[in-house]
PDB file of N, CA and C in Angstrom:
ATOM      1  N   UNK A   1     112.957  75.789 112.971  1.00  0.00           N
ATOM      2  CA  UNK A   1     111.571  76.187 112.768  1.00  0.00           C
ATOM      3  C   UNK A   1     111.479  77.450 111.930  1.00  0.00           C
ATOM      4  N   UNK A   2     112.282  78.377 112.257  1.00  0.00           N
ATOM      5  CA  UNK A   2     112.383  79.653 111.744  1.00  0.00           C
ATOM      6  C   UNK A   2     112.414  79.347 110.079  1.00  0.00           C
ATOM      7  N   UNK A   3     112.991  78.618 109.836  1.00  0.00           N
ATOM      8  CA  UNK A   3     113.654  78.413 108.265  1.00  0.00           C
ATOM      9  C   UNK A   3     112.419  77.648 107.209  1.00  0.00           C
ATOM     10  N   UNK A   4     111.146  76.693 108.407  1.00  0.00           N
ATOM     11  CA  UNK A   4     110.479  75.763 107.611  1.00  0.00           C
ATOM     12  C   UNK A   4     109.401  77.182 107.165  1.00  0.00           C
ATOM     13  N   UNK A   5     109.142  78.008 108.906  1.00  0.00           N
ATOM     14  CA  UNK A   5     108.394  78.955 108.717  1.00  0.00           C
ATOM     15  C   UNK A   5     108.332  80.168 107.660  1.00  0.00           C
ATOM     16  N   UNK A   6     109.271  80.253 107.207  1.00  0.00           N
ATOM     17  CA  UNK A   6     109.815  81.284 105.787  1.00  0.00           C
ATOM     18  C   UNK A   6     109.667  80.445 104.631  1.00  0.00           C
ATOM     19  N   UNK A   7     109.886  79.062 104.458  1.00  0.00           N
ATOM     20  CA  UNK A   7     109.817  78.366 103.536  1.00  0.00           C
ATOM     21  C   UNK A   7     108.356  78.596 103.116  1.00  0.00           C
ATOM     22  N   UNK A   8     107.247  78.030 104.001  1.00  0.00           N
ATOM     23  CA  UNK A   8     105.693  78.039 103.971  1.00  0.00           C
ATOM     24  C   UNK A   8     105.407  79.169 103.849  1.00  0.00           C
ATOM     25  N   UNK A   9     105.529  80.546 104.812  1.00  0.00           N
ATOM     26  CA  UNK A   9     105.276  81.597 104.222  1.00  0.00           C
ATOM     27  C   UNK A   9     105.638  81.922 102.181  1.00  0.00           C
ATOM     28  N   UNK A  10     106.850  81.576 102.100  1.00  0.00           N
ATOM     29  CA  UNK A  10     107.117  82.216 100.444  1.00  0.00           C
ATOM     30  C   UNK A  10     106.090  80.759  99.860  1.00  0.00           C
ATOM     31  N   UNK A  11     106.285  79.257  99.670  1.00  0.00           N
ATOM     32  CA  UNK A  11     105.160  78.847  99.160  1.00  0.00           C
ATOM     33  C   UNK A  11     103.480  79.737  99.021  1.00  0.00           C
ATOM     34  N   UNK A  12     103.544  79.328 100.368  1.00  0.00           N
ATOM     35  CA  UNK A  12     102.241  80.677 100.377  1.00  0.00           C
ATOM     36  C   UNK A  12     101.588  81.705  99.197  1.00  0.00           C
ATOM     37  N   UNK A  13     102.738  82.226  99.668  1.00  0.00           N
ATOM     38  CA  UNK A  13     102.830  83.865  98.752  1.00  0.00           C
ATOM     39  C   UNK A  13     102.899  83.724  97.151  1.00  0.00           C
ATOM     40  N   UNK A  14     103.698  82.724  96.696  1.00  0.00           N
ATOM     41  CA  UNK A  14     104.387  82.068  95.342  1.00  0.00           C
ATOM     42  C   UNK A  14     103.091  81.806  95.016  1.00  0.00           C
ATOM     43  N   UNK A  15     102.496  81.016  95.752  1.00  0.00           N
ATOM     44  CA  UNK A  15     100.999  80.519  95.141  1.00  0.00           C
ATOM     45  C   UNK A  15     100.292  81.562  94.785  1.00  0.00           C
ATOM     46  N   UNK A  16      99.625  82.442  96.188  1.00  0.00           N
ATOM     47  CA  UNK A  16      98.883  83.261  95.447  1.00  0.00           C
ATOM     48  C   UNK A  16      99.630  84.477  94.806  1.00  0.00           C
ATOM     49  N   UNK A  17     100.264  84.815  94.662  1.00  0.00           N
ATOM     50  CA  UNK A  17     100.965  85.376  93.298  1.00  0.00           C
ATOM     51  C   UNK A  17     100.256  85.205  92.033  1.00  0.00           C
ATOM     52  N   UNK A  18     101.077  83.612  91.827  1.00  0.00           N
ATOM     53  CA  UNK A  18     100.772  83.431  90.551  1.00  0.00           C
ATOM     54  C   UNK A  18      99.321  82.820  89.567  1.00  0.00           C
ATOM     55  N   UNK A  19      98.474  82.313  91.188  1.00  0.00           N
ATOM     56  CA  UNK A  19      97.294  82.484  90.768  1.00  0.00           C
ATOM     57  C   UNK A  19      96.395  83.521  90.602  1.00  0.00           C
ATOM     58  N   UNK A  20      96.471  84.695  91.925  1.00  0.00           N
ATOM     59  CA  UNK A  20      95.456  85.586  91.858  1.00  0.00           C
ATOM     60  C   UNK A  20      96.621  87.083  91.053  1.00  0.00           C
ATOM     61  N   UNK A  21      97.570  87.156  91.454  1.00  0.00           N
ATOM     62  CA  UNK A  21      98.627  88.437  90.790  1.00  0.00           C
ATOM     63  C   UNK A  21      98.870  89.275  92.076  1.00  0.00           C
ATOM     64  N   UNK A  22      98.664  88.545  93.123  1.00  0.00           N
ATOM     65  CA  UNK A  22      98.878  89.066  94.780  1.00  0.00           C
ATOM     66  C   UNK A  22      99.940  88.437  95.296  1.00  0.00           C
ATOM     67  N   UNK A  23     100.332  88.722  96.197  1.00  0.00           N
ATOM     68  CA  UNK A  23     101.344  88.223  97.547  1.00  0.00           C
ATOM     69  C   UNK A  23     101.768  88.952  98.349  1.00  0.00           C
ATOM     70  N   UNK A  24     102.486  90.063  97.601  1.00  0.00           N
ATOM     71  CA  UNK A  24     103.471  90.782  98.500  1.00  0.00           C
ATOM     72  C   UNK A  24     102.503  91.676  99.633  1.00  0.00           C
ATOM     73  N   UNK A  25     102.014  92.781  99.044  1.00  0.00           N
ATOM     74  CA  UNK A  25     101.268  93.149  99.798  1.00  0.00           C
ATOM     75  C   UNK A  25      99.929  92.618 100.828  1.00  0.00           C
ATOM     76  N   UNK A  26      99.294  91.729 100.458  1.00  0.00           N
ATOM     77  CA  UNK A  26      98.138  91.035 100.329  1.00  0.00           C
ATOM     78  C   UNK A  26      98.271  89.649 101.117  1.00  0.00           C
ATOM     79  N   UNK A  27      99.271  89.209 100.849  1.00  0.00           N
ATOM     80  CA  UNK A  27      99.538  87.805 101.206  1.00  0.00           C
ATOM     81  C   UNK A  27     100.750  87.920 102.348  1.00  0.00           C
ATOM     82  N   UNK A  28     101.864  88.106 102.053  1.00  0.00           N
ATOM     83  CA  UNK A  28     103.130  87.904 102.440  1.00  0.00           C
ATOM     84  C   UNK A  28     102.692  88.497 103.444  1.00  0.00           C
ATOM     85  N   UNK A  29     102.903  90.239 103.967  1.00  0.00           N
ATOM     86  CA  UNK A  29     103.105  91.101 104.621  1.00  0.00           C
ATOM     87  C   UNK A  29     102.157  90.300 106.093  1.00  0.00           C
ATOM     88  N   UNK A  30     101.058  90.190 105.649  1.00  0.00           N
ATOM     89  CA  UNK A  30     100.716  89.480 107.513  1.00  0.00           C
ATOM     90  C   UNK A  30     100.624  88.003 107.653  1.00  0.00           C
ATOM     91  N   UNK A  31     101.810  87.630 106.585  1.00  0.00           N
ATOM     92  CA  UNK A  31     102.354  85.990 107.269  1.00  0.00           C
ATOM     93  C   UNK A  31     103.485  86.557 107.771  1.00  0.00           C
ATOM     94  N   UNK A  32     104.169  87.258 107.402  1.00  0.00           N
ATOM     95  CA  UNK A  32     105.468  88.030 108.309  1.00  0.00           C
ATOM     96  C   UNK A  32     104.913  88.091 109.395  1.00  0.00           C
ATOM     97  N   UNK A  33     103.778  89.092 109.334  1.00  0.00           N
ATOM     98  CA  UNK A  33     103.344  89.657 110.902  1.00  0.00           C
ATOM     99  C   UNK A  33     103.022  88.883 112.066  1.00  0.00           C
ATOM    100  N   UNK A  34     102.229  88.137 111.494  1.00  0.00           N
ATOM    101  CA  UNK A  34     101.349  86.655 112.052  1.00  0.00           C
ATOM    102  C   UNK A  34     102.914  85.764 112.641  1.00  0.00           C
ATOM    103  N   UNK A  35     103.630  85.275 111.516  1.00  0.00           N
ATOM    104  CA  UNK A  35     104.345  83.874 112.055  1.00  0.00           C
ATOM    105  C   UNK A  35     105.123  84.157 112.063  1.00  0.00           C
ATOM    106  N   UNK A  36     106.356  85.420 111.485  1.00  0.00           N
ATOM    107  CA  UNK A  36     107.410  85.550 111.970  1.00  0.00           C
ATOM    108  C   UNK A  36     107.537  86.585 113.208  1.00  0.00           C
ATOM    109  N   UNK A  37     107.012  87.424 113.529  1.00  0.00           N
ATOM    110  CA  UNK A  37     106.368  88.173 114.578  1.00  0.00           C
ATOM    111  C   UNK A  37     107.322  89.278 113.766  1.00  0.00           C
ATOM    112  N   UNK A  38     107.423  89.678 112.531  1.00  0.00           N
ATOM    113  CA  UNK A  38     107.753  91.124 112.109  1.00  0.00           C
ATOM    114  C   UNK A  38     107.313  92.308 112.429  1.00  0.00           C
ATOM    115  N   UNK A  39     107.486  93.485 112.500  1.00  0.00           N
ATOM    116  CA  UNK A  39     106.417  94.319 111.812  1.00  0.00           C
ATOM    117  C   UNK A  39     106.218  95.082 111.216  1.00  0.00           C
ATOM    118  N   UNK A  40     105.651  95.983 111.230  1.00  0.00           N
ATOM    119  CA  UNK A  40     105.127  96.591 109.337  1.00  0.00           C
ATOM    120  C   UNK A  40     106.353  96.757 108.816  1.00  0.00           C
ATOM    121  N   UNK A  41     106.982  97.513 109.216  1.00  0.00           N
ATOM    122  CA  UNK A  41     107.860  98.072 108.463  1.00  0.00           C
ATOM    123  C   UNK A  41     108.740  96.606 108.004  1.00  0.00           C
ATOM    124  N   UNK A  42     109.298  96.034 108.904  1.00  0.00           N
ATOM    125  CA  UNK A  42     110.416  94.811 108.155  1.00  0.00           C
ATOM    126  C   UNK A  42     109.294  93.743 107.465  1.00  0.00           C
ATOM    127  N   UNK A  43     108.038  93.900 107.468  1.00  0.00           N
ATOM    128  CA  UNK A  43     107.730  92.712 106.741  1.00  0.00           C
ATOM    129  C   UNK A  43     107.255  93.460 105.343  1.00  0.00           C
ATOM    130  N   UNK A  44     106.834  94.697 105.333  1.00  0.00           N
ATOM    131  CA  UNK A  44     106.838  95.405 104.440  1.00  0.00           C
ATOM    132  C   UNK A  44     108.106  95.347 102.908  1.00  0.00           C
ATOM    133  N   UNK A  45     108.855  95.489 103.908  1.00  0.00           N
ATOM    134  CA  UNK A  45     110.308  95.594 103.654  1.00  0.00           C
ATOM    135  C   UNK A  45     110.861  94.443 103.073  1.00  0.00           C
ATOM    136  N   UNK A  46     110.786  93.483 103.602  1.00  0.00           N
ATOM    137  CA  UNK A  46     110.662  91.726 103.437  1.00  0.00           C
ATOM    138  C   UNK A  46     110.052  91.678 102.262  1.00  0.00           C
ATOM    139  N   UNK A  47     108.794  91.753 102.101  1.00  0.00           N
ATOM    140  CA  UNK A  47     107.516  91.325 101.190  1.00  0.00           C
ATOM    141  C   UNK A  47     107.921  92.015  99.436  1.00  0.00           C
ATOM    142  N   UNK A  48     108.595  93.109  99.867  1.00  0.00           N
ATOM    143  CA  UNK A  48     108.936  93.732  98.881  1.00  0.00           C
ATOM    144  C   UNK A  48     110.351  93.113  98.110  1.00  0.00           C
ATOM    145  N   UNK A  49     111.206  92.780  98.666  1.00  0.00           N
ATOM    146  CA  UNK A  49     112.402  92.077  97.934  1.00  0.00           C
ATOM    147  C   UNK A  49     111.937  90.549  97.398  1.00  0.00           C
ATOM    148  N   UNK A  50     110.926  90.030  97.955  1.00  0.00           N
ATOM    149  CA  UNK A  50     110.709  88.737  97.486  1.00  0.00           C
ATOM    150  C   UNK A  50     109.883  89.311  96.053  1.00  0.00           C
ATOM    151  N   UNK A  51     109.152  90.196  96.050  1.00  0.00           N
ATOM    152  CA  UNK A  51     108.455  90.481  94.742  1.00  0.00           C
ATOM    153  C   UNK A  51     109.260  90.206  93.969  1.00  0.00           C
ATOM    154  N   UNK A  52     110.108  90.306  93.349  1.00  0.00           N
ATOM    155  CA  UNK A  52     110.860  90.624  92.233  1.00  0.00           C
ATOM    156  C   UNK A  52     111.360  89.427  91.593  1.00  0.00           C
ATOM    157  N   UNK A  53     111.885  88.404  92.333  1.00  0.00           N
ATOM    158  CA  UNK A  53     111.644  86.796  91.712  1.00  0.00           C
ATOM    159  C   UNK A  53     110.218  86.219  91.585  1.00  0.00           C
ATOM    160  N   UNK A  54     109.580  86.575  92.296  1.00  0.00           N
ATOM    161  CA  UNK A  54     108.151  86.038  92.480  1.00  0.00           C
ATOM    162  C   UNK A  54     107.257  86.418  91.039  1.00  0.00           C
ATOM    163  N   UNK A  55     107.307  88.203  91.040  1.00  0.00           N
ATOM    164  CA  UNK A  55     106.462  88.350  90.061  1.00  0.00           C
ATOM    165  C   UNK A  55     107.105  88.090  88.864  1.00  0.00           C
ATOM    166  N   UNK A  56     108.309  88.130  88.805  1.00  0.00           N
ATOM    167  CA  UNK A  56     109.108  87.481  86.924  1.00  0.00           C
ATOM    168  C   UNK A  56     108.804  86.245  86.691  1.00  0.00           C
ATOM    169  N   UNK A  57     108.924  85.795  87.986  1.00  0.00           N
ATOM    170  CA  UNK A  57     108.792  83.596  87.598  1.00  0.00           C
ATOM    171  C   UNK A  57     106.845  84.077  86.749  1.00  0.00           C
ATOM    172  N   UNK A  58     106.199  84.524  87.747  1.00  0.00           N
ATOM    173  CA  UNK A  58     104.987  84.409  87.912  1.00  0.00           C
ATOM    174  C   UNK A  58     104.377  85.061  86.418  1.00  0.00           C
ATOM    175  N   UNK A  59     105.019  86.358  85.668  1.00  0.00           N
ATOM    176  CA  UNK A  59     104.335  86.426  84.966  1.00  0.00           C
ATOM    177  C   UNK A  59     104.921  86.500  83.480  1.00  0.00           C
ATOM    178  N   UNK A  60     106.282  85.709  83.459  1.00  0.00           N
ATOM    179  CA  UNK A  60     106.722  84.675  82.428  1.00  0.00           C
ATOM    180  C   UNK A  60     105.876  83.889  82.286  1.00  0.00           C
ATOM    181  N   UNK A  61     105.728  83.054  83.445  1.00  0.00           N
ATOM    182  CA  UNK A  61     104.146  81.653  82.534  1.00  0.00           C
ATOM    183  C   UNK A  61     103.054  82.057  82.339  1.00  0.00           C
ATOM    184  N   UNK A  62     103.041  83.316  82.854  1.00  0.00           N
ATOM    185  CA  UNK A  62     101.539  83.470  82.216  1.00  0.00           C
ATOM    186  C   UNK A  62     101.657  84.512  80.848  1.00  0.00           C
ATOM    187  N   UNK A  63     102.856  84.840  80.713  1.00  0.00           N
ATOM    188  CA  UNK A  63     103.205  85.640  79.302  1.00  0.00           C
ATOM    189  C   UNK A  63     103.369  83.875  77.805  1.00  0.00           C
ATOM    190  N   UNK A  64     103.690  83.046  78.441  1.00  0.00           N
ATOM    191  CA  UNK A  64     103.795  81.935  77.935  1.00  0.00           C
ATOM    192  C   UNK A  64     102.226  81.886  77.364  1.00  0.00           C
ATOM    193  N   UNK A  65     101.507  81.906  77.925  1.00  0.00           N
ATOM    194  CA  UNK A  65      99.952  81.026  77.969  1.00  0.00           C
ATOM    195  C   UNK A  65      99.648  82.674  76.759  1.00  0.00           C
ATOM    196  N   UNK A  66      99.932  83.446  77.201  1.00  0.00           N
ATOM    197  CA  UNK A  66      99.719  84.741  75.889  1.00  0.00           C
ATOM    198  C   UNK A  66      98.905  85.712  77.153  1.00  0.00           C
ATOM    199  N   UNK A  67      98.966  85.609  78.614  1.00  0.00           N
ATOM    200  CA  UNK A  67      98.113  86.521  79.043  1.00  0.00           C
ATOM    201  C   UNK A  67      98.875  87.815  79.831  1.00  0.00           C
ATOM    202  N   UNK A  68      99.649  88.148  78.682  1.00  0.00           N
ATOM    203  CA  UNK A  68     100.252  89.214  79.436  1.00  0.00           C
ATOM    204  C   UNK A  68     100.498  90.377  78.160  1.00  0.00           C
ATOM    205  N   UNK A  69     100.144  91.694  78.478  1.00  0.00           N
ATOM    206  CA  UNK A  69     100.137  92.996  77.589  1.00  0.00           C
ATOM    207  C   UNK A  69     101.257  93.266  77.952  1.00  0.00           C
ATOM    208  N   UNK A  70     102.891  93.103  77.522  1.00  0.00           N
ATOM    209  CA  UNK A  70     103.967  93.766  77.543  1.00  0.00           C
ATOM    210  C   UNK A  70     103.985  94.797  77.437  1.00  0.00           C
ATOM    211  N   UNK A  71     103.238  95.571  76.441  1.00  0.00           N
ATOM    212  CA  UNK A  71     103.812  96.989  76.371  1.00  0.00           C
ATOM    213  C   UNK A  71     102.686  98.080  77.599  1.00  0.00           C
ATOM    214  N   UNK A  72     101.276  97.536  77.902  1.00  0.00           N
ATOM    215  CA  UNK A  72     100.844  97.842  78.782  1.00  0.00           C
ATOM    216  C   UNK A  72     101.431  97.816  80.590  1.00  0.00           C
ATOM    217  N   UNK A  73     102.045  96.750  80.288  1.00  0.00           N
ATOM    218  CA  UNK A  73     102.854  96.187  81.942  1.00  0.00           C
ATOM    219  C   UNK A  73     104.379  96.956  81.740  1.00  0.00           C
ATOM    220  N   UNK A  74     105.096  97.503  80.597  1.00  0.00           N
ATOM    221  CA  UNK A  74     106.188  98.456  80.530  1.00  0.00           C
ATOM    222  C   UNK A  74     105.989  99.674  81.109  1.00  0.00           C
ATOM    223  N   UNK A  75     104.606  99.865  80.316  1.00  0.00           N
ATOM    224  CA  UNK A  75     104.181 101.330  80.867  1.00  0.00           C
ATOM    225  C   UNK A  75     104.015 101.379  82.902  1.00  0.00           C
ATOM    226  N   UNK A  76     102.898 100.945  82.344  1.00  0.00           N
ATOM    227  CA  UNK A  76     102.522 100.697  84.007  1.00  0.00           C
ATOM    228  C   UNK A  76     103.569 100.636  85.182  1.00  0.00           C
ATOM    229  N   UNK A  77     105.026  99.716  84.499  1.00  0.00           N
ATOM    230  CA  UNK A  77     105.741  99.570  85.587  1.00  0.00           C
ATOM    231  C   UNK A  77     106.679 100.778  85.428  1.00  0.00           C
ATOM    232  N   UNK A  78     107.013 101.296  84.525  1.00  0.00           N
ATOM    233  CA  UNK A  78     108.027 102.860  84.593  1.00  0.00           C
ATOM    234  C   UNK A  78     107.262 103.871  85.670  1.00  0.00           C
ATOM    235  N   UNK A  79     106.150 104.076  85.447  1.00  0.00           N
ATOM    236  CA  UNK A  79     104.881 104.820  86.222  1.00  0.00           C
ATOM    237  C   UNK A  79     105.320 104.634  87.392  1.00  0.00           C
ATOM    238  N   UNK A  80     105.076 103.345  88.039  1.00  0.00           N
ATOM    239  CA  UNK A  80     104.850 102.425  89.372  1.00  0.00           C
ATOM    240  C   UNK A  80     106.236 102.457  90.129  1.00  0.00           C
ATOM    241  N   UNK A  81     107.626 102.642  89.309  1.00  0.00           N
ATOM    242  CA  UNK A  81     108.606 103.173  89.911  1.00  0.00           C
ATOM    243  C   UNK A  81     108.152 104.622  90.880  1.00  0.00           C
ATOM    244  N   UNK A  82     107.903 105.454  90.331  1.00  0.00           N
ATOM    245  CA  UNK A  82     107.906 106.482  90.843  1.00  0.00           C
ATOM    246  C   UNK A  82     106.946 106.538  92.170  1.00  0.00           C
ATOM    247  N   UNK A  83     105.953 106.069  92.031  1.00  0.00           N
ATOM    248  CA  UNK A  83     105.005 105.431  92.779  1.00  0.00           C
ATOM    249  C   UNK A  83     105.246 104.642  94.276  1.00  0.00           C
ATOM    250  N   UNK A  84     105.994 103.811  93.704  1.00  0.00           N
ATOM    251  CA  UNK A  84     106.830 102.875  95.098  1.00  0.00           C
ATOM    252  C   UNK A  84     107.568 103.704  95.752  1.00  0.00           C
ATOM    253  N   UNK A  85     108.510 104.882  94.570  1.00  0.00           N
ATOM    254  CA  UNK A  85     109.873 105.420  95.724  1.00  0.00           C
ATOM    255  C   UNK A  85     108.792 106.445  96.458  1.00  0.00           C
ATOM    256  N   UNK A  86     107.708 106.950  96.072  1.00  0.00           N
ATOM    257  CA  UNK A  86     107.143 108.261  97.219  1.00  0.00           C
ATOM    258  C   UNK A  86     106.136 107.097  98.017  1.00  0.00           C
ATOM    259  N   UNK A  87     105.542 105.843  97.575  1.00  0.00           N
ATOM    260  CA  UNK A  87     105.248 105.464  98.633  1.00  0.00           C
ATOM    261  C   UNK A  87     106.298 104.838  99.544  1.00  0.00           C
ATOM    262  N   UNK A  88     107.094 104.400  99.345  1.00  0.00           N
ATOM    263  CA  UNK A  88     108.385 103.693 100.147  1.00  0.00           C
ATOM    264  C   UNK A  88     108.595 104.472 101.364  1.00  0.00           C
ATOM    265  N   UNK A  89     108.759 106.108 100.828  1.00  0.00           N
ATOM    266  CA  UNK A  89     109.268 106.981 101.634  1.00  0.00           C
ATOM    267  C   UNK A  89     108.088 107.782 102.582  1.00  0.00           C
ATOM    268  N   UNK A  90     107.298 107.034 102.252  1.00  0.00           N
ATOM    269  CA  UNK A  90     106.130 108.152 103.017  1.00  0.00           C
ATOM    270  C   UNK A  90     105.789 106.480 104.380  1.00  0.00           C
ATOM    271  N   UNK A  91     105.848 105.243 103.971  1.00  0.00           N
ATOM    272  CA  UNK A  91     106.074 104.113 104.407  1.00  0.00           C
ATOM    273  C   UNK A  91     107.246 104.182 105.751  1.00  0.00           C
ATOM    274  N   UNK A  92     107.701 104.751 105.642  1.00  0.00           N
ATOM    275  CA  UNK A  92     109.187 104.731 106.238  1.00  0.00           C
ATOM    276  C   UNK A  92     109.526 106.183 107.715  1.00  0.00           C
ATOM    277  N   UNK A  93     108.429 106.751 106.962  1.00  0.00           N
ATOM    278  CA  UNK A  93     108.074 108.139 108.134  1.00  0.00           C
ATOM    279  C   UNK A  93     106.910 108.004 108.933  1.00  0.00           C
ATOM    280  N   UNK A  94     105.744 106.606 108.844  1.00  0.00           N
ATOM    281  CA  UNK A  94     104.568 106.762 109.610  1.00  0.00           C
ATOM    282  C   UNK A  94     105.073 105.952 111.060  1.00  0.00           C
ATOM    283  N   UNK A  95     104.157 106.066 111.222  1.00  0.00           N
ATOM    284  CA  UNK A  95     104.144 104.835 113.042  1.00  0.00           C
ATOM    285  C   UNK A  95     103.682 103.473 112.572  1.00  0.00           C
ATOM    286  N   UNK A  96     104.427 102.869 112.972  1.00  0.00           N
ATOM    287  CA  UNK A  96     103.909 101.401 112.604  1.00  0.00           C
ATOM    288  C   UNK A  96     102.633 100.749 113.266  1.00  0.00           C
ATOM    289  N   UNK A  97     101.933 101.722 114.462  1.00  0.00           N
ATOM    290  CA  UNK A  97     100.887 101.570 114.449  1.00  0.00           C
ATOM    291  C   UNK A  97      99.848 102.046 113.552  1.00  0.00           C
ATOM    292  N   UNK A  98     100.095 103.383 113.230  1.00  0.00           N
ATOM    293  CA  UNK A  98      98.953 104.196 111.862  1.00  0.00           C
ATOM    294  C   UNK A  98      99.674 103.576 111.126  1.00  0.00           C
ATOM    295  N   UNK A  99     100.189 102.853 110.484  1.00  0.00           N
ATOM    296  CA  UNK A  99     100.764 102.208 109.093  1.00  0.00           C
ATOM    297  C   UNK A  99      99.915 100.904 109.063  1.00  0.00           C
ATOM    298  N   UNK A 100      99.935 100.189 110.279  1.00  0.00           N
ATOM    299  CA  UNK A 100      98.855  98.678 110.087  1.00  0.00           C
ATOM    300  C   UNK A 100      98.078  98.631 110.398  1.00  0.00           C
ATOM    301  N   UNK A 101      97.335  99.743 110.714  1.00  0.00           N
ATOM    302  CA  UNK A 101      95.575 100.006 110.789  1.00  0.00           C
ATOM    303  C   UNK A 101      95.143 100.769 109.525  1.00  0.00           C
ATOM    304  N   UNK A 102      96.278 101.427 108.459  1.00  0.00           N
ATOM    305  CA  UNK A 102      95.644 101.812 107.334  1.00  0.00           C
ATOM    306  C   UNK A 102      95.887 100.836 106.522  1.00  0.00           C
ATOM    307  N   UNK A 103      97.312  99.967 106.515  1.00  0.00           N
ATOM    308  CA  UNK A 103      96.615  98.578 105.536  1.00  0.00           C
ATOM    309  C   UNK A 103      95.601  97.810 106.168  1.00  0.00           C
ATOM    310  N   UNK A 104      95.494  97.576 107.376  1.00  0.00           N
ATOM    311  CA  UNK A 104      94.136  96.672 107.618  1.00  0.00           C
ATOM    312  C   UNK A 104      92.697  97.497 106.784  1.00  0.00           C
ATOM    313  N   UNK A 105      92.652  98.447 106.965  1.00  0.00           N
ATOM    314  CA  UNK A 105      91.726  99.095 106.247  1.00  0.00           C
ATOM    315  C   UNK A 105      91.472  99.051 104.866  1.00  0.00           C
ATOM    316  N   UNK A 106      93.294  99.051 103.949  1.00  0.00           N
ATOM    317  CA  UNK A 106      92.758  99.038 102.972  1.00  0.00           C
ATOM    318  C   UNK A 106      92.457  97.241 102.432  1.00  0.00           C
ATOM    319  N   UNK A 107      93.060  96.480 103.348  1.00  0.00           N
ATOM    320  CA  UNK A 107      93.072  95.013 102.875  1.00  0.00           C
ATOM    321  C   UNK A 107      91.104  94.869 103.098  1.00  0.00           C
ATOM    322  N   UNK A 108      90.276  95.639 104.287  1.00  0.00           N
ATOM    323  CA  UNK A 108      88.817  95.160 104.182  1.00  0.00           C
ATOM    324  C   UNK A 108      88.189  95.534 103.014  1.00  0.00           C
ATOM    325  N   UNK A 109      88.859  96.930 102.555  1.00  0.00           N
ATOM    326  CA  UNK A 109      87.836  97.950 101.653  1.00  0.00           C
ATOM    327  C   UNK A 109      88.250  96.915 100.020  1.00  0.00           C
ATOM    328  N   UNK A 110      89.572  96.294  99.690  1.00  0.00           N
ATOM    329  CA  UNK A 110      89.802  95.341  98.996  1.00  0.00           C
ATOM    330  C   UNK A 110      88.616  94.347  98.885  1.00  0.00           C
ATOM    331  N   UNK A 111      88.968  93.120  99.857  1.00  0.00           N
ATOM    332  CA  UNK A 111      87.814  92.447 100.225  1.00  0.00           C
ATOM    333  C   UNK A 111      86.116  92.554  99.774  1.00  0.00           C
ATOM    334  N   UNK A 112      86.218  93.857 100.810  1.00  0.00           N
ATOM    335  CA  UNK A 112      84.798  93.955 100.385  1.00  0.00           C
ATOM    336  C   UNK A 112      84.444  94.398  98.872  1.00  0.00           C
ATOM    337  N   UNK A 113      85.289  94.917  98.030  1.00  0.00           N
ATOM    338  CA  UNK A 113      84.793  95.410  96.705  1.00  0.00           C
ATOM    339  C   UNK A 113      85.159  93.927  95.870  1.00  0.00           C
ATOM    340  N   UNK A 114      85.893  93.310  96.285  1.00  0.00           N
ATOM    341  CA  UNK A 114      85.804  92.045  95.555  1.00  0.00           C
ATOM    342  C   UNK A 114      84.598  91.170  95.975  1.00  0.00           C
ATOM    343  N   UNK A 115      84.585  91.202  96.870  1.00  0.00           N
ATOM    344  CA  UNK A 115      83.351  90.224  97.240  1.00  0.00           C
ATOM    345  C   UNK A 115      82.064  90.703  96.735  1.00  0.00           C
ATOM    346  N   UNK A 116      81.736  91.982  96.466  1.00  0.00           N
ATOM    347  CA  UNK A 116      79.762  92.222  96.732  1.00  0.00           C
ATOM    348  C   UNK A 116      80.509  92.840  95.080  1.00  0.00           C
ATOM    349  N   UNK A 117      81.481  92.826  94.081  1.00  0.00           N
ATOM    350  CA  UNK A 117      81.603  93.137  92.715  1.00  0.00           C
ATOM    351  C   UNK A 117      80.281  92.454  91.772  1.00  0.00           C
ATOM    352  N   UNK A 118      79.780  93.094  90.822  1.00  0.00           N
ATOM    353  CA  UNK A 118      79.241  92.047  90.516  1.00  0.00           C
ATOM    354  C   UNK A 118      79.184  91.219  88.920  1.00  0.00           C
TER     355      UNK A 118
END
């Protein structure tokens, strides 16, 4: 079960990836929580090593179709290094209770600015 349940979770995630440009954070992290009974921190943790095949498959085809700014997504991602290692590490010192009540927070405040956008 364990093995079909990781399978469906990364389908999951693979999907919305490469449709919306989400998973890891967004998607993955509370199918960990939810069905593998992880928590923050290892599904965090989890969610983050799958990125890295996920988003190359994911935004090769869409660099194919022409919708991808290489030299904008170079930049962005040299930046976003630095970014990950002080969030990683600030990730790694909270309580895993104040850690999944501030992503639940930020996953509503998401939500809601997508939804009422106009």
């Amino acid at each position: 079960m364990s093995v079909i349940t990781a399978a469906l979770i990364g389908v999951l995630g693979g999907l919305a990836s490469g449709l919306f440009g989400v998973g890891g954070g967004t998607v993955l992290v509370p199918m960990l929580m939810f069905f593998k009974k992880f928590d923050i921190h290892l599904a965090v943790g989890t969610s983050l090593a799958v990125i890295i095949p996920t988003a190359l498959a994911a935004s090769l085809r869409h660099g194919q179709s022409g919708h991808v700014d290489w030299k904008t997504a170079a930049l962005i991602a040299l930046f976003s290094i630095l970014g990950a290692w002080a969030g990683a590490a600030l990730s790694v010192r909270l309580d895993a209770h104040l850690l999944r009540r501030a992503f639940a927070v930020f996953l509503v405040y998401v939500a809601f600015k997508l939804f009422f956008r106009n």
